[in-house]
Protein backbone atom coordinates (compact mmCIF):
# COMPACT_ATOMS: atom_id res chain seq x y z
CA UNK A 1 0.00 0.00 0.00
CA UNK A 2 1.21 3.59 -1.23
CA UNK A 3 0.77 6.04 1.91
CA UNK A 4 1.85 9.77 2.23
CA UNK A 5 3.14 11.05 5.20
CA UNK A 6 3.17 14.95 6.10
CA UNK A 7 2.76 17.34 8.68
CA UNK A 8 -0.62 18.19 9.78
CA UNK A 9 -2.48 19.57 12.45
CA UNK A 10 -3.96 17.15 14.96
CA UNK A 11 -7.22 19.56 15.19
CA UNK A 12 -8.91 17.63 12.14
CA UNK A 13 -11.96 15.28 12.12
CA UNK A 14 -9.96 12.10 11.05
CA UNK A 15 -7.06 12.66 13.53
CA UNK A 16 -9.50 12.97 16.34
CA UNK A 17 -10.52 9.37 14.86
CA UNK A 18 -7.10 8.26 15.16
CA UNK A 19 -6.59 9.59 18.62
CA UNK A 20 -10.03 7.91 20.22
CA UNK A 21 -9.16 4.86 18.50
CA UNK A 22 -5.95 4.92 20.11
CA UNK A 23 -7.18 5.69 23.36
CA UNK A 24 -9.41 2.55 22.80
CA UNK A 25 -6.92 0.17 21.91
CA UNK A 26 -4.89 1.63 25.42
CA UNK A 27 -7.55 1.71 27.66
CA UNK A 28 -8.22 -2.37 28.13
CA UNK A 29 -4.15 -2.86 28.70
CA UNK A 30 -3.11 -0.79 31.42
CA UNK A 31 -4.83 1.19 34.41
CA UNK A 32 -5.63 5.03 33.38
CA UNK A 33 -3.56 6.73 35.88
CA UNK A 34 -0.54 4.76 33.87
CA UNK A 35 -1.60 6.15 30.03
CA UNK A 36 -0.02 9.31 29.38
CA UNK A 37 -2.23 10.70 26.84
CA UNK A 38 -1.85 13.70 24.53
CA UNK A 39 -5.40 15.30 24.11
CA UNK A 40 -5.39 16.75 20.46
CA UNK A 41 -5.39 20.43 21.88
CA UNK A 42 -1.74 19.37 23.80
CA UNK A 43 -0.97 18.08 20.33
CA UNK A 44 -1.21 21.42 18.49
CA UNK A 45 0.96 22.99 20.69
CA UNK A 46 4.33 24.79 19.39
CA UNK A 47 6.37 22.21 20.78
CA UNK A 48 5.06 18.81 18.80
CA UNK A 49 4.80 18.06 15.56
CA UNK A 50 2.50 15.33 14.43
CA UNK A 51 2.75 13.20 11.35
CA UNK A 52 -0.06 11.72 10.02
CA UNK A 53 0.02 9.04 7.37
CA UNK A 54 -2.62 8.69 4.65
CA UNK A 55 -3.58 5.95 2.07
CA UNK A 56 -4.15 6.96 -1.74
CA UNK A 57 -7.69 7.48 -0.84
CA UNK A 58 -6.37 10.10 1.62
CA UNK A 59 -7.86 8.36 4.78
CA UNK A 60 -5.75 8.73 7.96
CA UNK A 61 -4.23 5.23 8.54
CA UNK A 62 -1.62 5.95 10.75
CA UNK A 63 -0.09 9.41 13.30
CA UNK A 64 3.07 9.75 15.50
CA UNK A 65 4.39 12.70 16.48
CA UNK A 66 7.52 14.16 17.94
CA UNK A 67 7.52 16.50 21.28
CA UNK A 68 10.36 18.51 22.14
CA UNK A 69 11.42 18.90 25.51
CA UNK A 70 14.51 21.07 25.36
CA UNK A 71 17.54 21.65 23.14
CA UNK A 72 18.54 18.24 24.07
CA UNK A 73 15.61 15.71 24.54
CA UNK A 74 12.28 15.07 22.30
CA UNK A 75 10.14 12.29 23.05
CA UNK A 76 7.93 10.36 20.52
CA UNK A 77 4.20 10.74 21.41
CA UNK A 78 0.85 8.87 19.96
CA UNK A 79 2.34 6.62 17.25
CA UNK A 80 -0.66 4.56 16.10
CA UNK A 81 -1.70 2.67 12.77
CA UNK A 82 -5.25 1.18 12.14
CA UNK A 83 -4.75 -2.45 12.65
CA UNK A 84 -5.56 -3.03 8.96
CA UNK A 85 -2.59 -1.57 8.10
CA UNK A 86 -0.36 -3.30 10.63
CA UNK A 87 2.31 -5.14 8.92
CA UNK A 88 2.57 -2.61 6.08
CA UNK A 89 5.53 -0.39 7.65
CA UNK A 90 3.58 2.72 7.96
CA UNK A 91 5.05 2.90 11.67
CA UNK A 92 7.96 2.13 10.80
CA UNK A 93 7.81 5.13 7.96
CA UNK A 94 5.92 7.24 10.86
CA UNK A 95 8.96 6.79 12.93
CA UNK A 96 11.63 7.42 10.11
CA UNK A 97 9.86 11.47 9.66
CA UNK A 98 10.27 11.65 13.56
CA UNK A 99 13.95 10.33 13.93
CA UNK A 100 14.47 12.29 10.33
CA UNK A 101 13.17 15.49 12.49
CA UNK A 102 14.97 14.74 15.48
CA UNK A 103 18.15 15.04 13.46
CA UNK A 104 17.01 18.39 12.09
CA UNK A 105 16.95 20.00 15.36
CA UNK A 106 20.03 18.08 16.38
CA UNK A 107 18.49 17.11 19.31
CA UNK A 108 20.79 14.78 21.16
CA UNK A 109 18.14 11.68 22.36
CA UNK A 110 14.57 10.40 21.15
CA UNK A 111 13.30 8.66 23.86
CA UNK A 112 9.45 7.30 24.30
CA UNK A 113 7.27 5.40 27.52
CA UNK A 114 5.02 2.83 25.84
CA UNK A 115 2.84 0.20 27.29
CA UNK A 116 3.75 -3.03 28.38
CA UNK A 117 2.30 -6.66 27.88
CA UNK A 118 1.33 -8.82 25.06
CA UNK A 119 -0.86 -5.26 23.26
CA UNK A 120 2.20 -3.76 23.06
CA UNK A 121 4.94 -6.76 21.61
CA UNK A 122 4.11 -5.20 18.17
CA UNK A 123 5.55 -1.50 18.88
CA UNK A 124 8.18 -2.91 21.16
CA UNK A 125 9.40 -4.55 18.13
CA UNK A 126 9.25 -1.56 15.86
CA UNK A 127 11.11 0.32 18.28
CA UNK A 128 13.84 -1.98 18.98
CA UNK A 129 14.85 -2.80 15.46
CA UNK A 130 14.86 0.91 14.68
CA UNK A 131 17.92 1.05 17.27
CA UNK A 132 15.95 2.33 20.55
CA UNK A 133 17.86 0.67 23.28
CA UNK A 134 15.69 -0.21 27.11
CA UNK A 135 16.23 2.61 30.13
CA UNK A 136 14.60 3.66 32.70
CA UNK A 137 12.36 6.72 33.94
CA UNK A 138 12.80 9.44 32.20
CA UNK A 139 11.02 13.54 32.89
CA UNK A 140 8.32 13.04 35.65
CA UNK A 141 7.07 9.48 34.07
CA UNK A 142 6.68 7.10 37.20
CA UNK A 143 8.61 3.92 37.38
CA UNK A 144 6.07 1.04 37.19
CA UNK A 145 5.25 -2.38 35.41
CA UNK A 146 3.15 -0.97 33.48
CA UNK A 147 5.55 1.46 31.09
CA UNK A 148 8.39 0.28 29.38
CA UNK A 149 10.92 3.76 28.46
CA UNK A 150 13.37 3.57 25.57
CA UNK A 151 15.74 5.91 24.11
CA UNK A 152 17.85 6.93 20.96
CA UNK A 153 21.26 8.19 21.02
CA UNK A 154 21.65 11.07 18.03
CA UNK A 155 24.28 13.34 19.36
CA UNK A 156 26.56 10.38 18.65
CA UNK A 157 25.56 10.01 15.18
CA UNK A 158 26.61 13.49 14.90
CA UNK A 159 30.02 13.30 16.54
CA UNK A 160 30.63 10.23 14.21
């Protein structure tokens, strides 16, 4: 499947679709207080930059975006495909804009909190063979069983 990726503002009909169904496919695998959700609003703001992928009929099949926390640190936020576009590589394509990005604003580290369990193996596995390595807590995120933190050395890459 042929899918176009660009910038776009979270504030649209289908990327409010993506987002609830999202927050559905969270909700049954860990308890609330351990999602940390992005409302769309949070989204829009100056410092993240979403990335929505589209099929050729221009339906939204897929979003990720990238938050930046300083000069030094941006986190990946609300990478999601439909499931009927699982196994396609349009996360793995999501995630290629935000590393691509990253590099842009020579940030020095990507790092994400995802989910843990069996509902989760699939982006676990995205983000590993992409070259995110396991760490711990990172900003204000609690340490628990339920979140599982990565990261992404890039200041290296420069230095190289």
């Amino acid at each position: 499947m042929a899918v176009s990726i660009a910038i776009e503002t979270p504030l649209q009909d289908d990327v409010r679709a993506l987002v609830a169904a999202l927050n559905d496919h969270l909700l049954p695998l860990s308890p609330e207080e351990f999602q940390f959700k992005m409302t769309v609003e949070q989204m829009a703001g100056s410092d993240t930059t979403l990335f929505v992928a589209r099929d050729e009929a221009g339906q939204a099949v897929g979003m990720g975006a990238l938050k930046v926390h300083s000069p030094q640190l941006g986190e990946v936020k609300r990478m999601f495909t439909l499931p009927e576009v699982r196994g396609q590589r349009v996360g793995r394509h999501l995630l290629e804009r935000i590393i691509e990005l990253a590099r842009e604003r020579k940030l020095d580290v990507v790092m994400l909190e995802t989910g843990t369990g069996d509902g989760m193996a699939e982006a676990h596995r995205l983000y590993t063979r992409y070259g995110f390595v396991p760490r711990g807590p990172f900003l204000d995120y609690p340490d628990s069983e339920w979140s599982a933190f990565f990261e992404l050395p890039l200041m290296a890459e420069a230095k190289a």
